[in-house]
N, C-alpha and C. Protein backbone atom coordinates (compact mmCIF):
# COMPACT_ATOMS: atom_id res chain seq x y z
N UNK A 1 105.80 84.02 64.37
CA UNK A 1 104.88 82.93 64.66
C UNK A 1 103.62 83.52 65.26
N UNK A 2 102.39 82.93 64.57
CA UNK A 2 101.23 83.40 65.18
C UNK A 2 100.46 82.27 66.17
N UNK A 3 99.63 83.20 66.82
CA UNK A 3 98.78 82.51 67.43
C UNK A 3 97.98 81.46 66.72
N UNK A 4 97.41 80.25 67.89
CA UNK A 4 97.18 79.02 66.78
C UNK A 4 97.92 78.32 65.93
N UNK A 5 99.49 78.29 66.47
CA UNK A 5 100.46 77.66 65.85
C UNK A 5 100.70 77.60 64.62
N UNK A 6 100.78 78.62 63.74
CA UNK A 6 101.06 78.62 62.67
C UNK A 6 102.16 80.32 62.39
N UNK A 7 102.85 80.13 61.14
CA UNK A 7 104.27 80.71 60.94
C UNK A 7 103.79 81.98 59.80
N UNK A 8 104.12 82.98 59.31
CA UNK A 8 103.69 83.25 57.65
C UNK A 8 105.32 83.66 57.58
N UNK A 9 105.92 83.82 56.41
CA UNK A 9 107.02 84.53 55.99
C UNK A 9 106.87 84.91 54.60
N UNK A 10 107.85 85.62 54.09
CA UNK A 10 108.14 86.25 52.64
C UNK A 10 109.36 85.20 52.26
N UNK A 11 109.64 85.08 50.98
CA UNK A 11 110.84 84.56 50.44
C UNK A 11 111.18 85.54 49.65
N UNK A 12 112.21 85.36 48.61
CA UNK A 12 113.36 86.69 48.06
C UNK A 12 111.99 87.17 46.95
N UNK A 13 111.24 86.40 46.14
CA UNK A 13 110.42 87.11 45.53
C UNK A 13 109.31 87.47 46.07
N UNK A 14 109.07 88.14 47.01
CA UNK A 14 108.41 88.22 47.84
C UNK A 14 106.67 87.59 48.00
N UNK A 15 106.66 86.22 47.95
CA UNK A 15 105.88 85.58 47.86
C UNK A 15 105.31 85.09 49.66
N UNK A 16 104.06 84.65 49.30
CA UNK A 16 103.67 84.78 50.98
C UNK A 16 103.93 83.16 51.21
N UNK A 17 104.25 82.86 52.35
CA UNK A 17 104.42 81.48 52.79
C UNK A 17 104.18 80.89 54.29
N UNK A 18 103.00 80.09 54.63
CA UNK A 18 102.60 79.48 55.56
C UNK A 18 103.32 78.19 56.40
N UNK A 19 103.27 78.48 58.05
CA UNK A 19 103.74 76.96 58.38
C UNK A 19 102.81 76.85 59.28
N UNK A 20 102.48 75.70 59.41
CA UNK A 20 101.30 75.21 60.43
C UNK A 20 101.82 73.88 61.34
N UNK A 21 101.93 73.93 62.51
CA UNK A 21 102.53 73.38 63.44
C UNK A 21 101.42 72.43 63.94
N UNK A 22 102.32 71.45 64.99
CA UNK A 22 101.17 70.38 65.39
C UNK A 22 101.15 70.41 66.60
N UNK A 23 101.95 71.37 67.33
CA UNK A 23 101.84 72.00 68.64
C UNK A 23 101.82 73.87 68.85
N UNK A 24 101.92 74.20 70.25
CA UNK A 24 102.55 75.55 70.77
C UNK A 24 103.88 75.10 70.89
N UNK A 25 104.25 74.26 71.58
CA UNK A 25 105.31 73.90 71.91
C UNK A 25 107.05 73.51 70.57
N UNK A 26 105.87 73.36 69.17
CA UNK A 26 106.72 72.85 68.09
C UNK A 26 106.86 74.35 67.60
N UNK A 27 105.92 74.94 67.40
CA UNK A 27 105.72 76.86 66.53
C UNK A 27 106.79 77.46 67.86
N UNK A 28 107.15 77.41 69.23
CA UNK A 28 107.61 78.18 69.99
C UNK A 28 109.31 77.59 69.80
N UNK A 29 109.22 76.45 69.89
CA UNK A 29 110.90 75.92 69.56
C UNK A 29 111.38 76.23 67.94
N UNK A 30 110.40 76.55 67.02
CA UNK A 30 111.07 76.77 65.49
C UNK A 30 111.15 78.42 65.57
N UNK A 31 110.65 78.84 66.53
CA UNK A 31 110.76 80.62 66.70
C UNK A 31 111.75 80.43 67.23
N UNK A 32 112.70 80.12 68.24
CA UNK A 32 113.44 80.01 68.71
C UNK A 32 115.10 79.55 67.99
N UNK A 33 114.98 78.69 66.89
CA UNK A 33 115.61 78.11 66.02
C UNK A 33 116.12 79.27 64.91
N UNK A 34 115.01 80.39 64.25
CA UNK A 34 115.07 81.00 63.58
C UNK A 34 115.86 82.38 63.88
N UNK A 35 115.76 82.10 65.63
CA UNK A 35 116.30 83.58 66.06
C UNK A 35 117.91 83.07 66.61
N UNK A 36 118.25 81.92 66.65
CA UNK A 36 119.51 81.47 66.40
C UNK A 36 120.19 81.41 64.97
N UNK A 37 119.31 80.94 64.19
CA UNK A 37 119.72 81.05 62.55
C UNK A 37 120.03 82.52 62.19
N UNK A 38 119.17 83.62 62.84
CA UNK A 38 119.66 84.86 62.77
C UNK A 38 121.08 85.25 63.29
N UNK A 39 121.38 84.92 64.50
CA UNK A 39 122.84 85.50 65.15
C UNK A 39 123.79 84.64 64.66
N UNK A 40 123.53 83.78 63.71
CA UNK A 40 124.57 82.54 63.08
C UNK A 40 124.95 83.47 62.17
N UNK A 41 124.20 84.18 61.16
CA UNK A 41 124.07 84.35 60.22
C UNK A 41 124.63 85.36 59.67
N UNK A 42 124.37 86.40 61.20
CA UNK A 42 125.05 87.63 61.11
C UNK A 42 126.44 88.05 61.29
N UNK A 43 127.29 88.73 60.52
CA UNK A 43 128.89 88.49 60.32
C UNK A 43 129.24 89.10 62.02
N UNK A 44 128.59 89.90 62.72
CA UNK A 44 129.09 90.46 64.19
C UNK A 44 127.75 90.79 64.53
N UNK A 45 127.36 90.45 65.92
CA UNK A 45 126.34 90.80 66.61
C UNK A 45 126.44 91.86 67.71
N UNK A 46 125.87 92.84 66.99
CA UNK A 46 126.60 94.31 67.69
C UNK A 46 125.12 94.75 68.50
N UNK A 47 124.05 93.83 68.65
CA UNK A 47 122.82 94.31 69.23
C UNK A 47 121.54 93.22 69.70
N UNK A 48 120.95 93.47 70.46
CA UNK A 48 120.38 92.46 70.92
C UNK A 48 119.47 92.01 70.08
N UNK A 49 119.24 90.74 69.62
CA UNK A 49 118.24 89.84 68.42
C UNK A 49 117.11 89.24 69.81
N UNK A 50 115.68 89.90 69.50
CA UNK A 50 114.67 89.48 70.20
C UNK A 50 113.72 88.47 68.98
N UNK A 51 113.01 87.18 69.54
CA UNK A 51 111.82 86.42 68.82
C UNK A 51 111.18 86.47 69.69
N UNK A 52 109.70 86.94 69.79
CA UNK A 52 108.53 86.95 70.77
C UNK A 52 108.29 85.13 70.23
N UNK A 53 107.62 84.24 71.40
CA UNK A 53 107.69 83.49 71.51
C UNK A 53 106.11 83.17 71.81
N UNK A 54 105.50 84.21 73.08
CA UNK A 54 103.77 84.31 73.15
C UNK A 54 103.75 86.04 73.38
N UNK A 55 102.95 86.57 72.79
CA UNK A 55 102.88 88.15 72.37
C UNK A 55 102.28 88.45 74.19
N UNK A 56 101.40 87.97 74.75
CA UNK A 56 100.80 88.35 76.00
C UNK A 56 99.97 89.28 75.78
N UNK A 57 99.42 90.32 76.80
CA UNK A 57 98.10 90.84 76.23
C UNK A 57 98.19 92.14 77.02
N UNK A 58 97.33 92.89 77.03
CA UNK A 58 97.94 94.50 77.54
C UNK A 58 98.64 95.52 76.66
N UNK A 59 99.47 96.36 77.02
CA UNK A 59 99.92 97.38 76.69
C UNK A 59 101.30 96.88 76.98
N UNK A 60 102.10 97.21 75.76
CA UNK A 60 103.65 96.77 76.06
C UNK A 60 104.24 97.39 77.01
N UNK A 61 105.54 97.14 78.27
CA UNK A 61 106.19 98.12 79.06
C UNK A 61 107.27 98.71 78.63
N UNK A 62 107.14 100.10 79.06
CA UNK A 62 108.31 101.03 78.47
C UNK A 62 109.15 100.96 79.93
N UNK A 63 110.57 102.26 79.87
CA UNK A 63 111.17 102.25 80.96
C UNK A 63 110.79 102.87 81.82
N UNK A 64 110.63 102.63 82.98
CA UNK A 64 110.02 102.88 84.32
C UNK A 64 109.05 102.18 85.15
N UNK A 65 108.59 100.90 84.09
CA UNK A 65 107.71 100.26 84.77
C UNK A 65 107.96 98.73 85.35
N UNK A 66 107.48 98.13 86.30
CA UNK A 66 108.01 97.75 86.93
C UNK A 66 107.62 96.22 86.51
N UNK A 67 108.40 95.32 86.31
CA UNK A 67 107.63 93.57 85.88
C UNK A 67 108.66 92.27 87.08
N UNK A 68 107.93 91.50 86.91
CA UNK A 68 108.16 90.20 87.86
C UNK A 68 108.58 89.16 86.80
N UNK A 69 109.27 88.83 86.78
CA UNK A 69 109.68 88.05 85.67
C UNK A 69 110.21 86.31 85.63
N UNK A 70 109.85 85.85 85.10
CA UNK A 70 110.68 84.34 85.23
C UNK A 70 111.43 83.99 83.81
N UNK A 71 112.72 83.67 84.30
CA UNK A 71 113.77 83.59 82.89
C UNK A 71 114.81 82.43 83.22
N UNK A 72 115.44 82.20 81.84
CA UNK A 72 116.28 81.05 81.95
C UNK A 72 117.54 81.65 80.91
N UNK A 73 118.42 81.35 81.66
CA UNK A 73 119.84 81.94 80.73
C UNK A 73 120.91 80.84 80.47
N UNK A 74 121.01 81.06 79.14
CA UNK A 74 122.09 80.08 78.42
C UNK A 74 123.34 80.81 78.21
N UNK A 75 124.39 80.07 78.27
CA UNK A 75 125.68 80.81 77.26
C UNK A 75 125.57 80.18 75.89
N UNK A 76 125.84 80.85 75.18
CA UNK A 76 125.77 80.50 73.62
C UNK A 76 127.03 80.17 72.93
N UNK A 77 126.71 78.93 72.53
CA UNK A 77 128.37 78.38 72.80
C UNK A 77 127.97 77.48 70.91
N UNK A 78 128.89 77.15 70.73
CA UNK A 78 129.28 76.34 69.22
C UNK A 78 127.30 76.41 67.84
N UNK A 79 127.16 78.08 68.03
CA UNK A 79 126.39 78.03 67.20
C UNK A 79 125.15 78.03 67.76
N UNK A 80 125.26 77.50 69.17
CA UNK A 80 123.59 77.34 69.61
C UNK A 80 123.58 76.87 71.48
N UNK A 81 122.52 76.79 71.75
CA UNK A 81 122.24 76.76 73.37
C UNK A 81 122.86 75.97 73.92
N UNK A 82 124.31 76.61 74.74
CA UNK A 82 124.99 75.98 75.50
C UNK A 82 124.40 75.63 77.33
N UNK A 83 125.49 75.88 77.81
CA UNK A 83 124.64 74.94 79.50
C UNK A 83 123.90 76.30 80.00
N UNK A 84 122.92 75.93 80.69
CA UNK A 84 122.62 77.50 81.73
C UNK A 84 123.25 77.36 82.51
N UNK A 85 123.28 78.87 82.45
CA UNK A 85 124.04 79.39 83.54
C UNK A 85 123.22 79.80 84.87
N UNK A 86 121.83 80.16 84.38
CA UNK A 86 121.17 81.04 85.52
C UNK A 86 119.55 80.58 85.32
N UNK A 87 118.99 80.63 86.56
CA UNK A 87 117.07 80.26 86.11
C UNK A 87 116.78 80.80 87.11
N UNK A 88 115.38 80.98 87.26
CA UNK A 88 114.47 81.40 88.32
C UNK A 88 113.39 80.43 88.00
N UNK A 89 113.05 79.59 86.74
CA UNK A 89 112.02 78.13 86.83
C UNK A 89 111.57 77.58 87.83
N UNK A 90 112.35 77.41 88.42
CA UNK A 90 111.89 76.50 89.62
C UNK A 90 112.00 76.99 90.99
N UNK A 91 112.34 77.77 90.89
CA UNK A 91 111.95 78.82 92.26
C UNK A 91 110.82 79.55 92.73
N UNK A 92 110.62 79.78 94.16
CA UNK A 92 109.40 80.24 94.29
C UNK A 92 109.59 81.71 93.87
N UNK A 93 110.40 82.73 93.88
CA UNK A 93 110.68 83.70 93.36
C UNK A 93 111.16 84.13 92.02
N UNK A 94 109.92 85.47 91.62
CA UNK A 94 110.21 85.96 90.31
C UNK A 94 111.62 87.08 90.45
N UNK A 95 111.73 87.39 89.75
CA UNK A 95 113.31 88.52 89.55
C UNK A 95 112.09 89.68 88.80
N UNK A 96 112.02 90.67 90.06
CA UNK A 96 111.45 91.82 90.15
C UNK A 96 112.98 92.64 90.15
N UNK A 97 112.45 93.72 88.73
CA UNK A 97 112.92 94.83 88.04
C UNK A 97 111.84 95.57 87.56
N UNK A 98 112.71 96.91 87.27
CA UNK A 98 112.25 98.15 87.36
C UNK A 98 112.97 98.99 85.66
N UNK A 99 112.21 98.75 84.56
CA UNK A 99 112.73 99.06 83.46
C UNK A 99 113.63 99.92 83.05
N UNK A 100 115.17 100.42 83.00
CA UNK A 100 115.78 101.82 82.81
C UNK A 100 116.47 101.90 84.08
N UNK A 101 116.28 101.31 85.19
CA UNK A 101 116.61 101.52 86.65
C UNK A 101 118.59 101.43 86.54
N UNK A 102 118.91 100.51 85.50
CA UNK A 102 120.32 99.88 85.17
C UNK A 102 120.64 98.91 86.53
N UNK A 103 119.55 98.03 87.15
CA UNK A 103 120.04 96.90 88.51
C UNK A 103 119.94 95.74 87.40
N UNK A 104 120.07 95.50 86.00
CA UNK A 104 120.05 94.33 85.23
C UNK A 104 120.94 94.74 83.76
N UNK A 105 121.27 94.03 83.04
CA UNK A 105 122.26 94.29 82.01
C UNK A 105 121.64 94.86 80.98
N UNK A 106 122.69 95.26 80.06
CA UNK A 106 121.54 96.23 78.94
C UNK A 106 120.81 96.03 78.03
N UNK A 107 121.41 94.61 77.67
CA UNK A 107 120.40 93.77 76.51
C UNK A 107 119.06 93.13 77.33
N UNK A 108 118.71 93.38 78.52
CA UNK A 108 117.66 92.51 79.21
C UNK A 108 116.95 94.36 79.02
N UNK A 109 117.63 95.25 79.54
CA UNK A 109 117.10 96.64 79.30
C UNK A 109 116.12 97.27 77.63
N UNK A 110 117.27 96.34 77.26
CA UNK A 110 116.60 96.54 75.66
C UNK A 110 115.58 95.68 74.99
N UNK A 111 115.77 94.24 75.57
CA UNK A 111 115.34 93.20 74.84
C UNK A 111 113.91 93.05 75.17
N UNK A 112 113.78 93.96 76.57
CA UNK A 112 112.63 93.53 77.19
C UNK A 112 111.11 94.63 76.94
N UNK A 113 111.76 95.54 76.12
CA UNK A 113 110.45 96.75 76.09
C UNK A 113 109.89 96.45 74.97
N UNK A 114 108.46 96.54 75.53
CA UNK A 114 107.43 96.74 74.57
C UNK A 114 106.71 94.68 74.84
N UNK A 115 107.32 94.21 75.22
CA UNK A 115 106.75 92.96 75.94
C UNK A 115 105.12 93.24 76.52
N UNK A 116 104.57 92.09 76.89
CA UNK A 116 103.18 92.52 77.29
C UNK A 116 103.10 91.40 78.47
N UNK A 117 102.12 91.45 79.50
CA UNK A 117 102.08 90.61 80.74
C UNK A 117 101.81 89.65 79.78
N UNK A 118 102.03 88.12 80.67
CA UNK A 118 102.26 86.75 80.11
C UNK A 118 102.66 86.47 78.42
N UNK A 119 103.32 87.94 78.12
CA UNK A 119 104.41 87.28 76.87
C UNK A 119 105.92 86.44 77.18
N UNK A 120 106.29 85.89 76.41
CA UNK A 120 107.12 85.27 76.28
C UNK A 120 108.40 85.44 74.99
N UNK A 121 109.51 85.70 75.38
CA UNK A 121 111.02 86.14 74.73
C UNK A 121 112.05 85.40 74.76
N UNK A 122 112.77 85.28 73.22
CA UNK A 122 114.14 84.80 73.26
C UNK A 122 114.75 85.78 73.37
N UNK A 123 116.18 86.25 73.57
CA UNK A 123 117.10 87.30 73.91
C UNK A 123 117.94 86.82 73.14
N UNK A 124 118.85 86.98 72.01
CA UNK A 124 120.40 86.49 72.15
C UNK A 124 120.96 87.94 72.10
N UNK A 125 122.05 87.60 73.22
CA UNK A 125 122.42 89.17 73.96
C UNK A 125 124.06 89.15 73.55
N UNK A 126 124.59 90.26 72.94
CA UNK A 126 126.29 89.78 72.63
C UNK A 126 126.90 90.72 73.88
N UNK A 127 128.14 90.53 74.04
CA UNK A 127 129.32 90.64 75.31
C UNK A 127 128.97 92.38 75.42
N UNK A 128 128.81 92.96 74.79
CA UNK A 128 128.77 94.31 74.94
C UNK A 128 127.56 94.94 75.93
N UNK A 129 126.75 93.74 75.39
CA UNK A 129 125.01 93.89 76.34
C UNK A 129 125.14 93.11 77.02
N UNK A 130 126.10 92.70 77.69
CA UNK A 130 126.01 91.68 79.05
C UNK A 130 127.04 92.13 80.11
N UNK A 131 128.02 91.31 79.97
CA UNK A 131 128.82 91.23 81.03
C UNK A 131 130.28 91.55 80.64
N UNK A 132 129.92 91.41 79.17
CA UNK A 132 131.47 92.10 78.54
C UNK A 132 132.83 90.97 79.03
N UNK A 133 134.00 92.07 78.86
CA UNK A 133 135.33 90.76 79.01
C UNK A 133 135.50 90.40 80.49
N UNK A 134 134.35 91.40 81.05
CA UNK A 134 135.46 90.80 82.91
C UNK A 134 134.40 89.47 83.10
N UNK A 135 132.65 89.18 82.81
CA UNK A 135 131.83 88.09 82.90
C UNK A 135 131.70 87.77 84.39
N UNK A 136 131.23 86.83 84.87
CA UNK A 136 130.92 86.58 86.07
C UNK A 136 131.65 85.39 86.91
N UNK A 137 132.85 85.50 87.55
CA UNK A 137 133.75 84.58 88.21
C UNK A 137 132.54 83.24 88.33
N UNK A 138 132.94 82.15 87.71
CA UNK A 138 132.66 81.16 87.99
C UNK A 138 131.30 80.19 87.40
N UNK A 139 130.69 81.70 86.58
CA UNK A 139 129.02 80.89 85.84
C UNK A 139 129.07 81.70 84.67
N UNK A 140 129.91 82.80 84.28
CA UNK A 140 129.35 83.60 82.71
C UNK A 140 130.92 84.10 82.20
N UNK A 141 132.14 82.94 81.21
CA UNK A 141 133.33 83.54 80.82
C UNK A 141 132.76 84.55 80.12
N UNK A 142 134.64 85.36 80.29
CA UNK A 142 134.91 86.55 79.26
C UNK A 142 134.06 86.49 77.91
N UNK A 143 133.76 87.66 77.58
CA UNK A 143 133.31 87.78 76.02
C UNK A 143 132.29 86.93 75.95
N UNK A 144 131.22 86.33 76.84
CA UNK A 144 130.06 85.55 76.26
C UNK A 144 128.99 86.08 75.73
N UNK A 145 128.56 85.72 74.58
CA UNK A 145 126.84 85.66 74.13
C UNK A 145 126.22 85.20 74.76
N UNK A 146 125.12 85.60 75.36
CA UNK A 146 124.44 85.32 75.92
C UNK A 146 122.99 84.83 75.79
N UNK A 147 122.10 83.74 76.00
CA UNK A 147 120.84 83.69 75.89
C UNK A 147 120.10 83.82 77.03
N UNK A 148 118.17 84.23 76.54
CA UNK A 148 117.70 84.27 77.87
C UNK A 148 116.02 84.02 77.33
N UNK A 149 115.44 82.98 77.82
CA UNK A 149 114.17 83.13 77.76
C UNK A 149 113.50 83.93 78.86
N UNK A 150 112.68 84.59 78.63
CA UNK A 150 112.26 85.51 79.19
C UNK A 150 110.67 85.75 79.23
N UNK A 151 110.00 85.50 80.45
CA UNK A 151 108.67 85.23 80.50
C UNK A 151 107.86 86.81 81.83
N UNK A 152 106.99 87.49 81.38
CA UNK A 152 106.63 88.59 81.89
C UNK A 152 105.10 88.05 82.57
N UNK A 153 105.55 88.01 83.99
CA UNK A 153 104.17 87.13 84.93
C UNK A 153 103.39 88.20 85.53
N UNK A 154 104.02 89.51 85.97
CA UNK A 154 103.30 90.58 86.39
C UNK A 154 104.11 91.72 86.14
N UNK A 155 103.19 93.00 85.87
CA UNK A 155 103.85 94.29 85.32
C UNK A 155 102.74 95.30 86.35
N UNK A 156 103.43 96.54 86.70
CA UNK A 156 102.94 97.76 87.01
C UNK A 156 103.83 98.89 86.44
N UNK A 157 102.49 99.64 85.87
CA UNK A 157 102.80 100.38 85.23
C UNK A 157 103.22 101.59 86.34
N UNK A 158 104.07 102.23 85.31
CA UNK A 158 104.82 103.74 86.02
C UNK A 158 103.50 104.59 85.65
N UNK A 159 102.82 104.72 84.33
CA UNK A 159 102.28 105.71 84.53
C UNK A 159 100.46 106.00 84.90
N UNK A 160 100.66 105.64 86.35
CA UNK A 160 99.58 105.35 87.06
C UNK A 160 99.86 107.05 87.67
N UNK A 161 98.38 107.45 87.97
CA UNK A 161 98.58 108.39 89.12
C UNK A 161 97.52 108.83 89.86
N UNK A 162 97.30 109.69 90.57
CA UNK A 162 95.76 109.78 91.22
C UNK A 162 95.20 110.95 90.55
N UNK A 163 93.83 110.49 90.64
CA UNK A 163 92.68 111.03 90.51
C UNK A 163 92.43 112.00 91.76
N UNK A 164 91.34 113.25 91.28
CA UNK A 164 90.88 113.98 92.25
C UNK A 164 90.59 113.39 93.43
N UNK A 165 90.04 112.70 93.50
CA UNK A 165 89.33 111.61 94.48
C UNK A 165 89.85 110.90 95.17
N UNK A 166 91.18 110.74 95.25
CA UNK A 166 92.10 109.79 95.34
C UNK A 166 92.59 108.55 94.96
N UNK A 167 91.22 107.94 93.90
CA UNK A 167 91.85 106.83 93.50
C UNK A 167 92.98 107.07 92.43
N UNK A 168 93.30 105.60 92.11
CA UNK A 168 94.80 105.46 91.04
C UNK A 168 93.96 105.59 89.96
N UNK A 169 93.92 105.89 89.15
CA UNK A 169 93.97 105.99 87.52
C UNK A 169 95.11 105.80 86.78
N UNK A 170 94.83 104.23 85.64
CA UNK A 170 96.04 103.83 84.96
C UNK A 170 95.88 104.17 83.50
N UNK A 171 96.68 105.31 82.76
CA UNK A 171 96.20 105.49 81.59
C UNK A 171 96.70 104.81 80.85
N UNK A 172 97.12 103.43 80.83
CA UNK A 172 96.65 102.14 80.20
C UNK A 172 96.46 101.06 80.95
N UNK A 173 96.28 99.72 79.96
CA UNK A 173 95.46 98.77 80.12
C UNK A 173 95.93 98.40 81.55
N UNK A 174 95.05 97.81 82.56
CA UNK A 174 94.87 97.23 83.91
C UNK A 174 95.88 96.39 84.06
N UNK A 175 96.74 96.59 85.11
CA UNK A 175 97.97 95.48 85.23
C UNK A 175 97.55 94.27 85.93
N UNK A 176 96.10 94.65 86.62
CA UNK A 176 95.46 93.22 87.39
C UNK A 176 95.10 92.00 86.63
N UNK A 177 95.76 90.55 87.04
CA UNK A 177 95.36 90.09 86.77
C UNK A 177 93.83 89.59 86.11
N UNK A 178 94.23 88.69 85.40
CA UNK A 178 92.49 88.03 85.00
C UNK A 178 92.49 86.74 86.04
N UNK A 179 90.82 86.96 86.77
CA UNK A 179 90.26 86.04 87.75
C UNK A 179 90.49 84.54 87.11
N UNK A 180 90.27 84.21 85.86
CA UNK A 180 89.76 83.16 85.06
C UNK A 180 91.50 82.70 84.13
N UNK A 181 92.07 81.76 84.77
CA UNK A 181 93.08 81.27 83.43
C UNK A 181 92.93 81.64 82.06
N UNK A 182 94.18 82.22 81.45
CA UNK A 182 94.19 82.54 80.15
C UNK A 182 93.90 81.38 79.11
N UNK A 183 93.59 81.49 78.33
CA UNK A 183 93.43 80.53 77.36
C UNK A 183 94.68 79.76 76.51
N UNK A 184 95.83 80.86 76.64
CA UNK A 184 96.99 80.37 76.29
C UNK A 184 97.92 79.17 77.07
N UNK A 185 97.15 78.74 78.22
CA UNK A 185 98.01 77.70 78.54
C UNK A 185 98.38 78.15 79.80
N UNK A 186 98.87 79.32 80.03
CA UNK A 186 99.47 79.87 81.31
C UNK A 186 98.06 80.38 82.39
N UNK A 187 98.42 79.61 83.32
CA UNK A 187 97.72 80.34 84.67
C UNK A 187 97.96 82.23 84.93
N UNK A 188 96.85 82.89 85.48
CA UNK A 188 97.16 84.12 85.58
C UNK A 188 97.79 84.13 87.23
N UNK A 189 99.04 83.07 87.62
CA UNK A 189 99.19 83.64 88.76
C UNK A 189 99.85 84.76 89.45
């Protein structure tokens, strides 16, 4: 799904094909749909299935760098988005991680690189990249698939370092915010 709400795909003869949406909100829920139609589809899900949802802007993060994150986790139950289990939405706190560090599961390790500040991610994560057969007493059974939207609000990069002079020099793009709201809808807070 591209920016400006619209879709392109290939079909089997490889012909080009357009969808044009009447929201963000309609193009971000049929991205979402398609990346469930994927783990339906597939006879065993032996790896984590990512749909970027809003691409964000910057330089994607590799492992070592550090992001603030706001996410919402489903169990994936009869084909499609069962109850959550877990959010940070409505909290005043983001879930600050550290890419590669292993303080988060491995499909969030995997699912999450190459993301860009204020992008936006589906995850569907299988038992192997989560929590496996022991799961979490009381909010995540044995053997669950897992979902996770996944939203990147602030990033610092690892490979910052100093200059002669002492300042930082980031040899990529600036992790500072923009003064001025993005145009995509999201505040730069």
């Amino acid at each position: 799904v591209q920016p400006n709400n619209y879709s392109t795909f290939y079909d089997d003869q490889r012909q080009n094909w357009s969808i044009m949406f009447e929201s963000e909100k309609a193009a971000v829920d049929f991205s979402k749909q398609v990346c469930i139609a994927k783990c339906n589809s597939s006879p065993a899900l032996d790896s984590v299935l990512c749909q970027d949802l809003l691409l964000g802007e910057g330089q994607g993060v590799e492992g070592g760098d550090s992001l603030e994150v706001a996410y919402t986790g489903w169990l994936f139950e009869n084909n499609g988005l069962g109850q959550v289990f877990d959010s940070n939405i409505n909290k005043d706190k983001l879930l600050r991680l550290k890419l590669g560090s292993g303080k988060v599961i491995k499909g969030w390790e995997e699912g999450m690189l190459g993301m860009k500040k204020g992008g936006r991610r589906f995850l569907i994560i299988p038992p192997a990249w989560a929590y496996g057969a022991q799961g979490v007493a009381g909010r995540v059974p044995p053997d669950s698939t897992l979902v996770f939207e996944v939203e990147v609000r602030r990033v610092k990069l690892a490979k910052e370092c100093s200059g002669l002079d002492g300042l930082s020099i980031s040899s990529r793009d600036s992790s500072a915010p923009s003064p001025v709201p993005s145009s995509d809808g999201f505040s730069s807070d």
